[in-house]
C-alpha atoms as a PDB file:
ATOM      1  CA  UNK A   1    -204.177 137.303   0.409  1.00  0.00           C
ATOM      2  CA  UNK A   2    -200.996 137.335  -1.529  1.00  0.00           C
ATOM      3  CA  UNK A   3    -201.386 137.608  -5.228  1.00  0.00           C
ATOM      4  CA  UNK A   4    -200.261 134.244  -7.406  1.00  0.00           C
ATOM      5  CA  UNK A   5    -197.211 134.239  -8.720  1.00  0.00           C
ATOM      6  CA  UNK A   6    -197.010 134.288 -12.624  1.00  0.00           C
ATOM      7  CA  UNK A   7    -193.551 133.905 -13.566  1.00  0.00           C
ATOM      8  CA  UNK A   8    -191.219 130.887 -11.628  1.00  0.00           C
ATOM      9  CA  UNK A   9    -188.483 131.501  -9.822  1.00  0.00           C
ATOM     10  CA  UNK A  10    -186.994 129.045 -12.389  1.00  0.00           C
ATOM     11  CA  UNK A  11    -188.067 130.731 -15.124  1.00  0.00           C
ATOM     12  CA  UNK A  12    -187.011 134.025 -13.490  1.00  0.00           C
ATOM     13  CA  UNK A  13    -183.380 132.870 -12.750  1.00  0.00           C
ATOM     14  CA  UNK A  14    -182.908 131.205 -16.565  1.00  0.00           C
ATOM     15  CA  UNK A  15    -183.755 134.751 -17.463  1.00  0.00           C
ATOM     16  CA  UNK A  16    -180.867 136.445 -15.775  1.00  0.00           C
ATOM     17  CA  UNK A  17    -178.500 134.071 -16.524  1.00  0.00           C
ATOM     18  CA  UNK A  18    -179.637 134.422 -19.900  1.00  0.00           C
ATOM     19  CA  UNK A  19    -179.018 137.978 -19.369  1.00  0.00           C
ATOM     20  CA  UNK A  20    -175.267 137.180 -17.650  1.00  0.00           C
ATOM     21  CA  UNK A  21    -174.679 135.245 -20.639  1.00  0.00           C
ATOM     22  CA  UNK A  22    -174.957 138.096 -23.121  1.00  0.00           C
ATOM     23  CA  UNK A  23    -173.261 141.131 -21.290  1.00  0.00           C
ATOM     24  CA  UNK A  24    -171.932 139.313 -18.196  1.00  0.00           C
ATOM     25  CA  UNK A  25    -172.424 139.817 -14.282  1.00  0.00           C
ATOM     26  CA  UNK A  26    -172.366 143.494 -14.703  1.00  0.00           C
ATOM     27  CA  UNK A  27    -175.529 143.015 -16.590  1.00  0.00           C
ATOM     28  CA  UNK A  28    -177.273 141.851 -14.534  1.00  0.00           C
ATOM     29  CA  UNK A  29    -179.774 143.708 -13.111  1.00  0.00           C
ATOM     30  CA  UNK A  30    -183.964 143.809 -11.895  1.00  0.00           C
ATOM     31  CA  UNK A  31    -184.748 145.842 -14.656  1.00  0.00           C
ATOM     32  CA  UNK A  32    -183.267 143.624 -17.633  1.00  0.00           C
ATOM     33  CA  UNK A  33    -184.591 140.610 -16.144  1.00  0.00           C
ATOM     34  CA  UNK A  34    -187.616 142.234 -15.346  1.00  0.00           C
ATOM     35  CA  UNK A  35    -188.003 142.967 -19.060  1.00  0.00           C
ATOM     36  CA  UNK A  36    -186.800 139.347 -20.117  1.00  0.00           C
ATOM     37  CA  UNK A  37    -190.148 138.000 -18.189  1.00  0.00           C
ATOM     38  CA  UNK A  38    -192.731 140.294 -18.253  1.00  0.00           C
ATOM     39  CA  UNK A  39    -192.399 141.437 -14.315  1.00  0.00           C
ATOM     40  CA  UNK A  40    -191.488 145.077 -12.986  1.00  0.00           C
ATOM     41  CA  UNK A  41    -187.434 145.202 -10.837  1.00  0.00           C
ATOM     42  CA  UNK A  42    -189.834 146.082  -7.971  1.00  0.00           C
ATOM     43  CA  UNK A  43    -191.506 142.511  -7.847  1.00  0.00           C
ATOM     44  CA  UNK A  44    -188.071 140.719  -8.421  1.00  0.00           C
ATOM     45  CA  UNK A  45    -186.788 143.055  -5.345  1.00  0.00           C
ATOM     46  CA  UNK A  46    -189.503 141.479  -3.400  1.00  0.00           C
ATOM     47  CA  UNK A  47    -188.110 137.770  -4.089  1.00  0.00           C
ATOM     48  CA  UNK A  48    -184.460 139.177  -4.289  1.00  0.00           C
ATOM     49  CA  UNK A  49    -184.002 141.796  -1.795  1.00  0.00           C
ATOM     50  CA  UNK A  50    -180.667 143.136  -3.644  1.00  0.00           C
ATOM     51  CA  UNK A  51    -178.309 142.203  -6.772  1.00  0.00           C
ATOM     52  CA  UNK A  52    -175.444 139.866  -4.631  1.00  0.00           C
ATOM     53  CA  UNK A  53    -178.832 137.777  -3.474  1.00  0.00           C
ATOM     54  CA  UNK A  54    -179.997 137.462  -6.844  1.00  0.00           C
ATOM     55  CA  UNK A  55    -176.573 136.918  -8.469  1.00  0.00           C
ATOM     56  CA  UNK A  56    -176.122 134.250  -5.798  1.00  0.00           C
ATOM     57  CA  UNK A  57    -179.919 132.438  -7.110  1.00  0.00           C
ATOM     58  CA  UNK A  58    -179.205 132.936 -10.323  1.00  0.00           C
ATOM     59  CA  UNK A  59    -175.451 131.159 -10.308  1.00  0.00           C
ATOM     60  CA  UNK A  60    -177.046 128.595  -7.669  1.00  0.00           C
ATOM     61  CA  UNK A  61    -179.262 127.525 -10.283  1.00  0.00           C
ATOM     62  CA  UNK A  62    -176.661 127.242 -12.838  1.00  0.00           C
ATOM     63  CA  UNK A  63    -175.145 124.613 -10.609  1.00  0.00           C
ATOM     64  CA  UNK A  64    -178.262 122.702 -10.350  1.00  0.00           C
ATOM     65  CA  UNK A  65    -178.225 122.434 -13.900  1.00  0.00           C
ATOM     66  CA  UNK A  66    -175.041 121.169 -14.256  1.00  0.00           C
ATOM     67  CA  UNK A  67    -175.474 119.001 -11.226  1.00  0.00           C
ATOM     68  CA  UNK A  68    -178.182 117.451 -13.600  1.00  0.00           C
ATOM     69  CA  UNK A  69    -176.536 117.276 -17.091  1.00  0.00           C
ATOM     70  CA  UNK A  70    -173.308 115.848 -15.206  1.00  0.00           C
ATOM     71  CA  UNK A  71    -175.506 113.093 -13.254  1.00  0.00           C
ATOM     72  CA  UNK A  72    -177.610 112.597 -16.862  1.00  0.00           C
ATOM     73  CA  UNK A  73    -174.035 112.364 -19.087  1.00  0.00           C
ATOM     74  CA  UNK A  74    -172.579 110.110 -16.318  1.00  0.00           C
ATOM     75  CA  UNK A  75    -175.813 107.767 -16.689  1.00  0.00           C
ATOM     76  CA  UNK A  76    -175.784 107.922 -20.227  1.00  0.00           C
ATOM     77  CA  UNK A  77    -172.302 107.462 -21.233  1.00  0.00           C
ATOM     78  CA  UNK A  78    -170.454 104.012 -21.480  1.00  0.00           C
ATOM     79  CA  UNK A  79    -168.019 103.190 -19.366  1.00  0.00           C
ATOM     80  CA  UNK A  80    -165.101 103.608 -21.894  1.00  0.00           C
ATOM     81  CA  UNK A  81    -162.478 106.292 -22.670  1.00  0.00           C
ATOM     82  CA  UNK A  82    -165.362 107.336 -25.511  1.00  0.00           C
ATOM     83  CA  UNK A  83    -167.731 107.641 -22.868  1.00  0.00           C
ATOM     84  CA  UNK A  84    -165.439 110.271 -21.035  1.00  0.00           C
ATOM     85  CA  UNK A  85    -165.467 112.129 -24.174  1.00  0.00           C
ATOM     86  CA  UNK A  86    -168.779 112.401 -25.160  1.00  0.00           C
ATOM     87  CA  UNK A  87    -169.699 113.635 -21.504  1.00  0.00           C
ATOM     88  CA  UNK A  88    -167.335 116.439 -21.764  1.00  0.00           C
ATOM     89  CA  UNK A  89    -168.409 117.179 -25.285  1.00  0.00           C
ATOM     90  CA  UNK A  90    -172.175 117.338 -23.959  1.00  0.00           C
ATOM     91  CA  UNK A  91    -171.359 119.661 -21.491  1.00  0.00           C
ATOM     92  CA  UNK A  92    -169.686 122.242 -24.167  1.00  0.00           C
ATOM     93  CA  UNK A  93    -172.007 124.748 -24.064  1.00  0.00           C
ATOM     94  CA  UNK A  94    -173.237 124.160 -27.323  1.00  0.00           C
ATOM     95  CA  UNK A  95    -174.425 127.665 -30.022  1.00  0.00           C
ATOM     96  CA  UNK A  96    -171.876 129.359 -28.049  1.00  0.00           C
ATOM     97  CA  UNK A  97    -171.295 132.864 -29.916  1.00  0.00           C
ATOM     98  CA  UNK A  98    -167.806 134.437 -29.460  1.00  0.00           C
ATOM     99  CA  UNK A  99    -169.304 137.277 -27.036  1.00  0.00           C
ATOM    100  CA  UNK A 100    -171.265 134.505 -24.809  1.00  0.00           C
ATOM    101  CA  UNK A 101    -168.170 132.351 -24.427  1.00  0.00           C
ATOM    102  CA  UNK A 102    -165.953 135.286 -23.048  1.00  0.00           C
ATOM    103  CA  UNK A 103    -168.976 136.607 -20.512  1.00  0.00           C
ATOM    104  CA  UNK A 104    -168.953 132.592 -19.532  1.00  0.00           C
ATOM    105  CA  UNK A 105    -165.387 132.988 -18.284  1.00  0.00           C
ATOM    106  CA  UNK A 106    -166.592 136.246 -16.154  1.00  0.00           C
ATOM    107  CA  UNK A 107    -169.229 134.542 -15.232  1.00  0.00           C
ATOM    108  CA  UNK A 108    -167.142 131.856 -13.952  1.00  0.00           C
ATOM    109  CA  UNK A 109    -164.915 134.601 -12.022  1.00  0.00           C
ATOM    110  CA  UNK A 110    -168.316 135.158 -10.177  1.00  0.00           C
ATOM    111  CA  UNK A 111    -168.255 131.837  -8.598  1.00  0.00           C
ATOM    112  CA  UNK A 112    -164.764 132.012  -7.224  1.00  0.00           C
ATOM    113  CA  UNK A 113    -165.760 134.880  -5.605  1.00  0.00           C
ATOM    114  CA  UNK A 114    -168.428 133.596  -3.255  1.00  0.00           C
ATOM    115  CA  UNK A 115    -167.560 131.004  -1.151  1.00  0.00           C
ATOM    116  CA  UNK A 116    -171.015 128.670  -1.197  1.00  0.00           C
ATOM    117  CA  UNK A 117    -170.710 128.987  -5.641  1.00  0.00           C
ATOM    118  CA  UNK A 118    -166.827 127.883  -5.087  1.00  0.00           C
ATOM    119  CA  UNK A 119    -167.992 124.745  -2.907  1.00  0.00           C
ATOM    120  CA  UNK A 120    -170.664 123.656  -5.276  1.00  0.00           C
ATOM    121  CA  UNK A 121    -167.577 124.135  -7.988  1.00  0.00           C
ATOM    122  CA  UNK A 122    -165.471 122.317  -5.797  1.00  0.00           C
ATOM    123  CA  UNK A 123    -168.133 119.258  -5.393  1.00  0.00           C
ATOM    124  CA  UNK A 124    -169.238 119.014  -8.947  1.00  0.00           C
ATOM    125  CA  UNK A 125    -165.140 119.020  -9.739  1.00  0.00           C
ATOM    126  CA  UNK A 126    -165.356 116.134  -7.878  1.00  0.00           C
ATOM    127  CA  UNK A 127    -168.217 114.116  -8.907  1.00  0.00           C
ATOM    128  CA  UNK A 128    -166.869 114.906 -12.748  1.00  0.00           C
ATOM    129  CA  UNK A 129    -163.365 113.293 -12.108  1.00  0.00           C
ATOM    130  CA  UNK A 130    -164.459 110.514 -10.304  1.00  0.00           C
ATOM    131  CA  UNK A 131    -167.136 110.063 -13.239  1.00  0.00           C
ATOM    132  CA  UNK A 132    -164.329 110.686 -16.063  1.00  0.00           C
ATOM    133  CA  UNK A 133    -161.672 108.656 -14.194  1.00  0.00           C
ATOM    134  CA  UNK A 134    -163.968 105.465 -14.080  1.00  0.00           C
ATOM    135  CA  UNK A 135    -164.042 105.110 -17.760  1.00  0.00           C
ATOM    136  CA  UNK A 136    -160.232 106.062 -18.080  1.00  0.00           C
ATOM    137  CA  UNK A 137    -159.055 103.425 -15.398  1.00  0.00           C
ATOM    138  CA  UNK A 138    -160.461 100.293 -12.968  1.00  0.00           C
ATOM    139  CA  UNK A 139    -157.630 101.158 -11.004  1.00  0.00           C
ATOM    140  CA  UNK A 140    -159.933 103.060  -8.640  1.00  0.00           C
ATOM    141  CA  UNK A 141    -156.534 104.480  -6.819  1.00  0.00           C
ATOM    142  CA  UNK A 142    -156.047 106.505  -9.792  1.00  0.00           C
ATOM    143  CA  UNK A 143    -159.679 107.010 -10.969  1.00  0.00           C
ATOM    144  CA  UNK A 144    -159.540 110.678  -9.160  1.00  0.00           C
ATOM    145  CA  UNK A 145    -156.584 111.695 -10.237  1.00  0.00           C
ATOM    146  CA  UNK A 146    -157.286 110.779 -14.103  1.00  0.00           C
ATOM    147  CA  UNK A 147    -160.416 111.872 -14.268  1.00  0.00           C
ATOM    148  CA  UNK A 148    -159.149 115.380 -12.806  1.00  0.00           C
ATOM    149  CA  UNK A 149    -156.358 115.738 -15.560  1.00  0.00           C
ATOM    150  CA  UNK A 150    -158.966 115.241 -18.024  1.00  0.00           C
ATOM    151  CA  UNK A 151    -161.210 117.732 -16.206  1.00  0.00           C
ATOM    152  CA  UNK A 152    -158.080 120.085 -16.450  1.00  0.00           C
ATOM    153  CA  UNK A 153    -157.335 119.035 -20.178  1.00  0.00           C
ATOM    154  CA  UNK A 154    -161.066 119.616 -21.197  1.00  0.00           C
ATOM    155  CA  UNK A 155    -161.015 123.644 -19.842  1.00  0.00           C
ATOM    156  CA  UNK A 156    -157.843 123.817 -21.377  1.00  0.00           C
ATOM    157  CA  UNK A 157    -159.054 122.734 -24.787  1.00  0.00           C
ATOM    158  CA  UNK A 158    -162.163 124.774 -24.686  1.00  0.00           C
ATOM    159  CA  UNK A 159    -160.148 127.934 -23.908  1.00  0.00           C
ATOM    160  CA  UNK A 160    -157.403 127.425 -26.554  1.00  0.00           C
ATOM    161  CA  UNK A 161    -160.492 126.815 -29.040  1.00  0.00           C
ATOM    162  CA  UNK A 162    -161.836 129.697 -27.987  1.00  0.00           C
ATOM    163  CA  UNK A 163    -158.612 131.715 -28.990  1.00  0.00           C
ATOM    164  CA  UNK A 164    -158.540 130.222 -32.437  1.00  0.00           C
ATOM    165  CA  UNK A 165    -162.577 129.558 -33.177  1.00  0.00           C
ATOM    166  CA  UNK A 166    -161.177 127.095 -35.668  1.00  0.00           C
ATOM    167  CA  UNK A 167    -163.225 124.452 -36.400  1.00  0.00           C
ATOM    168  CA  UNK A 168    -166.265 122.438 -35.021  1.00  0.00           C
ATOM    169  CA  UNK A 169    -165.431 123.171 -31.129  1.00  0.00           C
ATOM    170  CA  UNK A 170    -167.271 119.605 -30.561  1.00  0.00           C
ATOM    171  CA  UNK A 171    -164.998 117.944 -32.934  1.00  0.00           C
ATOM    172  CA  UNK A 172    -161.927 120.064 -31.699  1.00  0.00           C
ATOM    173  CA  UNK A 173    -162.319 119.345 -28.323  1.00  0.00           C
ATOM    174  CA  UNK A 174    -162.892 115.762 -28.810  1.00  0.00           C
ATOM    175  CA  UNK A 175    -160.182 115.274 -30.883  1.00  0.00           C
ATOM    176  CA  UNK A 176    -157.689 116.920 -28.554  1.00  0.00           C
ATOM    177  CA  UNK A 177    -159.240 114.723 -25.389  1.00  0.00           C
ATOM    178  CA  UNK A 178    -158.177 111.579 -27.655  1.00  0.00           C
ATOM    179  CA  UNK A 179    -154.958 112.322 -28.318  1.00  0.00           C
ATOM    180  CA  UNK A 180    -154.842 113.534 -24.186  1.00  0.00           C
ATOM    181  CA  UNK A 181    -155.569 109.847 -23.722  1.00  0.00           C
ATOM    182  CA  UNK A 182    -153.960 107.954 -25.843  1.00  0.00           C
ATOM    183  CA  UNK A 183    -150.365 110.169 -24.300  1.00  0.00           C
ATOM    184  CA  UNK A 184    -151.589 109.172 -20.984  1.00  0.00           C
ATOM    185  CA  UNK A 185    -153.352 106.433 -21.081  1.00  0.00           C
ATOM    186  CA  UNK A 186    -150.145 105.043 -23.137  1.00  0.00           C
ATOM    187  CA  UNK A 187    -147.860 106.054 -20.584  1.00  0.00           C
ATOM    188  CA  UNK A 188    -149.785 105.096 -17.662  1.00  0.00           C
ATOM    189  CA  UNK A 189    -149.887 101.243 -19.037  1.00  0.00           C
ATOM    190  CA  UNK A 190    -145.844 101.329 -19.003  1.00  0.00           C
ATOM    191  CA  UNK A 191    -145.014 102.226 -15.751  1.00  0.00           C
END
């Protein structure tokens, strides 16, 4: 009879992305997770038979949770141009040291790397403009293709914050989106 299980494979895999999060992919490994939840790198071997299957979990499960907090945000959030804001704001990864940000970005490189992480980046991408572009347009020709160029102008906010660390990133971040809108938004209502 197979002994109970007394950590989660949830719980396990918040761990080491926990663990990505403070010294990056290369950080991961059975033995600092292990220590993170109590369990010996030999048990996790036996649920992850090597470090590209447990990288894979651990990155698969990051996806589910922004799957969630997208879906969640998207629920939330009014259908405005303030509503597209405050979803991207939410989804700034909030107590965000200067260290955790940068290992972000490599872990990031991790999921461009493996083709079934770069598909669920691909579909989230997608459900996030289409979300964004409804409260930017009722055109629903150019709902995509908004809410991807704020998509595009959100990263690009959060890494030019990240160069500077000036400010509330929130507040930053929001601010810029605005003033992305009202340029766009503007223009788009001449043509």
């Amino acid at each position: 009879m197979a002994r109970p299980r007394t950590v989660t494979d949830e719980a396990i895999l918040d761990a080491a992305l926990a663990v990505m999060h403070r010294g990056g992919p290369e950080a991961l490994t059975f033995a600092a997770v292990g220590k993170a939840v109590g369990l010996s790198p030999a048990t996790l071997v036996q649920r992850y038979p090597n470090k590209e299957a447990f990288l894979r979990a651990t990155l698969v499960r990051a996806w589910d949770q922004l799957d969630a907090l997208t879906a969640e945000a998207d629920r939330d959030q009014p259908v405005s141009v303030e509503g597209a804001i405050a979803m991207l704001v939410r989804m700034f990864p909030t107590g965000t040291g200067e260290t955790d940000y940068a290992e972000g970005l490599l872990i990031l490189r991790e999921d461009m790397r493996d083709p079934v992480l770069r598909a669920r980046g691909t579909a989230w991408g997608e459900v996030l403009a289409l979300a964004l572009g409804r409260r930017l347009t009722q055109d629903w020709v150019d709902q995509m293709r908004l809410g991807r160029l704020m998509a595009s102008q959100w990263q690009g906010a959060q890494i030019w914050w990240a160069f500077s660390r000036r400010g509330d990133p929130a507040l930053v971040i929001a601010e810029e989106l605005r003033d992305w809108c009202a340029v766009v938004l503007r223009t788009k209502a001449k043509k």
